[in-house]
N, C-alpha and C. Protein backbone atom coordinates (compact mmCIF):
# COMPACT_ATOMS: atom_id res chain seq x y z
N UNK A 1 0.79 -1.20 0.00
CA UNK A 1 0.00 0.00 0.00
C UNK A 1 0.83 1.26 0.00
N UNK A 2 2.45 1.50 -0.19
CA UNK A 2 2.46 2.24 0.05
C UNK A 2 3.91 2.18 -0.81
N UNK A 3 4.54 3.77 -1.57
CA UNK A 3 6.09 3.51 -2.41
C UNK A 3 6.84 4.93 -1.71
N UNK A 4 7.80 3.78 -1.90
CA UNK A 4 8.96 5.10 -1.43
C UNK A 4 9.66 6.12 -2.14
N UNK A 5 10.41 6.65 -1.80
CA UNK A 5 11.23 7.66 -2.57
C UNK A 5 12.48 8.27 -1.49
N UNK A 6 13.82 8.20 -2.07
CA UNK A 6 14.39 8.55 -1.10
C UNK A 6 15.20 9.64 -2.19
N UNK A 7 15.17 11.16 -1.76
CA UNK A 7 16.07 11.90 -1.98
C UNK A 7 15.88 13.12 -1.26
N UNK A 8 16.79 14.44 -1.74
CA UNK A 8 17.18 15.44 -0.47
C UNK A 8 16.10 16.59 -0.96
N UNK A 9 14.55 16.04 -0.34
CA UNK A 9 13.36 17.21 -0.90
C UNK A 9 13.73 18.20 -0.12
N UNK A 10 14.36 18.28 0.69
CA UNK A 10 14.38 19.60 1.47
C UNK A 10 15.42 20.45 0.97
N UNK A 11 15.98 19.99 0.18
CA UNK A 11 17.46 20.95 -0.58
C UNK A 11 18.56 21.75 0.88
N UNK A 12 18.69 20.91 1.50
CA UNK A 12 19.70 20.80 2.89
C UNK A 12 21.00 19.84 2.55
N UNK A 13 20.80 18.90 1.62
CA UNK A 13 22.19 18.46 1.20
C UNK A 13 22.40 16.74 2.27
N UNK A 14 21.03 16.39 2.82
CA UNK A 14 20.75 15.39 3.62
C UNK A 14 19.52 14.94 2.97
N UNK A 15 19.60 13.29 2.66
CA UNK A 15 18.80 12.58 2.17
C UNK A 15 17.71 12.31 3.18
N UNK A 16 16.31 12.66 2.76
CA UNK A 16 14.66 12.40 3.40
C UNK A 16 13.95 11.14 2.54
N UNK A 17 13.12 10.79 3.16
CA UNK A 17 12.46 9.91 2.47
C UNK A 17 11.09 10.26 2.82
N UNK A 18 10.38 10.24 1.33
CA UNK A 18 9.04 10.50 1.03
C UNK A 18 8.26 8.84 0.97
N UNK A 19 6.97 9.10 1.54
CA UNK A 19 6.32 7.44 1.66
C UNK A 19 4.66 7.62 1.25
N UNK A 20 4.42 7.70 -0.53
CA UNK A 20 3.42 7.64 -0.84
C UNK A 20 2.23 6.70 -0.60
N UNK A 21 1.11 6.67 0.47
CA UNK A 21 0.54 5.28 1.30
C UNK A 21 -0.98 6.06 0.92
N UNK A 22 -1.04 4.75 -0.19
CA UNK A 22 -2.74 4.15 -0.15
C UNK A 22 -3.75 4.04 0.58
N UNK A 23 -4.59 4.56 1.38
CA UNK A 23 -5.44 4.34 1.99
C UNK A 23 -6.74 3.70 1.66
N UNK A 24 -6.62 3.57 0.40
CA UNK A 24 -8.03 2.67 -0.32
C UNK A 24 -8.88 3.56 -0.49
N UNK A 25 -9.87 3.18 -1.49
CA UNK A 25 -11.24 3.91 -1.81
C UNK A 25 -10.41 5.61 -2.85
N UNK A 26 -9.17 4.91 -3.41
CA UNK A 26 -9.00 6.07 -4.19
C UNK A 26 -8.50 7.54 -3.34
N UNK A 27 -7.67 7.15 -2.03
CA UNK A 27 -7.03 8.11 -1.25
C UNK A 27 -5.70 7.86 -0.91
N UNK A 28 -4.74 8.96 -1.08
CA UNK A 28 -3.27 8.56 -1.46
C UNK A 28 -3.04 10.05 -0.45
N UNK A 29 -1.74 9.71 0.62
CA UNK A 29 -1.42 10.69 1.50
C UNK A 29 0.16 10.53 1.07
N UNK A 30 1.11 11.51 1.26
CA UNK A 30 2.49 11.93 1.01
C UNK A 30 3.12 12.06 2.50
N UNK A 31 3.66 11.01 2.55
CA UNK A 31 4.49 11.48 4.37
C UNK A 31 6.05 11.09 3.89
N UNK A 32 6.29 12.76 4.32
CA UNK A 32 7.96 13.33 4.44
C UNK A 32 8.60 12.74 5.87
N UNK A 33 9.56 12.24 5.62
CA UNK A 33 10.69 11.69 6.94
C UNK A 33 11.80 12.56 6.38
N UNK A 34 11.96 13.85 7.27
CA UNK A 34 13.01 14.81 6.92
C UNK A 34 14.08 14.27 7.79
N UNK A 35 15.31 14.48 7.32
CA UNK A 35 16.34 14.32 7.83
C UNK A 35 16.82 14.98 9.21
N UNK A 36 17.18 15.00 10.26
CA UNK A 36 17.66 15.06 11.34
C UNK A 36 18.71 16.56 10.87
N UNK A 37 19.00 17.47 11.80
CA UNK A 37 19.90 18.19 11.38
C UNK A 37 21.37 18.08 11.41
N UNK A 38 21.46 16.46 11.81
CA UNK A 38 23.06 15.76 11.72
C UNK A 38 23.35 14.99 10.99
N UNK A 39 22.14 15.25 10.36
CA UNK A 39 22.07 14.21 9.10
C UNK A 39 22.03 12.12 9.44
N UNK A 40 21.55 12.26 10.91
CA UNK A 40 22.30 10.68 11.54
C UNK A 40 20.85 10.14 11.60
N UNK A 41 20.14 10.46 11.53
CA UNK A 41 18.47 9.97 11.66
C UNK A 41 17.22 10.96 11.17
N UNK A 42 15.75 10.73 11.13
CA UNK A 42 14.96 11.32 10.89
C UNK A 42 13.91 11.89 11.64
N UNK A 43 13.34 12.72 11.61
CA UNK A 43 12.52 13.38 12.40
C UNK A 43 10.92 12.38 12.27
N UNK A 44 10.27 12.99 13.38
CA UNK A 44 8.79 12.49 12.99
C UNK A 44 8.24 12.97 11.31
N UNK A 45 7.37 12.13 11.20
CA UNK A 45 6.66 12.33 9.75
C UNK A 45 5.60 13.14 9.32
N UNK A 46 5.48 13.96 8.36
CA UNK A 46 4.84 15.24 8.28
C UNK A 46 3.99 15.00 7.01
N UNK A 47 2.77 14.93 7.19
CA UNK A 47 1.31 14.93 6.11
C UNK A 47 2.47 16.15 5.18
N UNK A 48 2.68 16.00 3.52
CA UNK A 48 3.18 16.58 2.90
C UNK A 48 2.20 17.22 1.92
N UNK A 49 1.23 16.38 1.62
CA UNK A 49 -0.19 15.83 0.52
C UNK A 49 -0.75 14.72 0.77
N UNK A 50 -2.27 15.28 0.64
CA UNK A 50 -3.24 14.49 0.53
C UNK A 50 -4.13 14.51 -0.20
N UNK A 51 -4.42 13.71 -1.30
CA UNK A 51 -5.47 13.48 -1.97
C UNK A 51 -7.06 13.98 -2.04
N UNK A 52 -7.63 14.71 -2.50
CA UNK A 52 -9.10 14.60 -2.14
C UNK A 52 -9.98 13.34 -2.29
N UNK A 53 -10.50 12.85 -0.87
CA UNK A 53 -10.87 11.80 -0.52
C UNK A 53 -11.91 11.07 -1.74
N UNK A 54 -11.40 10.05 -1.95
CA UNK A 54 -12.01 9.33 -3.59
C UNK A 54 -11.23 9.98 -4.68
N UNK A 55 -10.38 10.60 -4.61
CA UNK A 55 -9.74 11.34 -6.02
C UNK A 55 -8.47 10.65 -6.79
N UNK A 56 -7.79 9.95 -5.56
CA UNK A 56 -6.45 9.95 -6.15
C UNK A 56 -5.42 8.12 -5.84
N UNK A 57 -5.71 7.28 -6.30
CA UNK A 57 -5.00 6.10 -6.01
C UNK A 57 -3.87 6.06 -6.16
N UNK A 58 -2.89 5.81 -5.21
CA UNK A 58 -1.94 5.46 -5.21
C UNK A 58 -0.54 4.45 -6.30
N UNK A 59 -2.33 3.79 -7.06
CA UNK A 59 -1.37 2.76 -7.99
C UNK A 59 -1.66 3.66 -9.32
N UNK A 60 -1.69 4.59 -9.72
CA UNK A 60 -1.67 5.23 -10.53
C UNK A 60 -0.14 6.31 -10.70
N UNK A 61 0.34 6.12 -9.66
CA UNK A 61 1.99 7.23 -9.39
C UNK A 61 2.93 5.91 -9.58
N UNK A 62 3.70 6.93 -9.86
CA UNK A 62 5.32 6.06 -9.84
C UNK A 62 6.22 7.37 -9.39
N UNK A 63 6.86 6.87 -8.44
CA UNK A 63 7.70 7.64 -7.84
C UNK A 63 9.02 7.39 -8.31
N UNK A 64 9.89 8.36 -8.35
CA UNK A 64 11.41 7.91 -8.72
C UNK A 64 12.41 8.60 -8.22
């Protein structure tokens, strides 16, 4: 239910990982795992985007 993506969305020069997750019924949410400011781990995960509810399936993206 859910694809990853790992690169530096925050343009800080430290790799985040984005986690596009399916919720079914055609609802797809975007959760950012930003990088730590030591670059050694990640912070809690932050609603980035969300779909309007019935609008948007998940198996329709490809992330890269």
């Amino acid at each position: 239910s859910s694809k990853l993506a790992v690169g530096d969305f925050t343009n800080d020069g430290k790799a985040d990982v984005g986690i596009l997750y399916d919720y079914g019924a055609s609802t797809s949410k975007l959760w950012m795992f930003r990088a730590t400011d030591t670059g050694t781990g990640f912070a809690a995960p932050a609603e980035w985007w969300k779909s309007t509810d019935g609008k948007w399936s998940s198996a329709n993206s490809k992330l890269s």
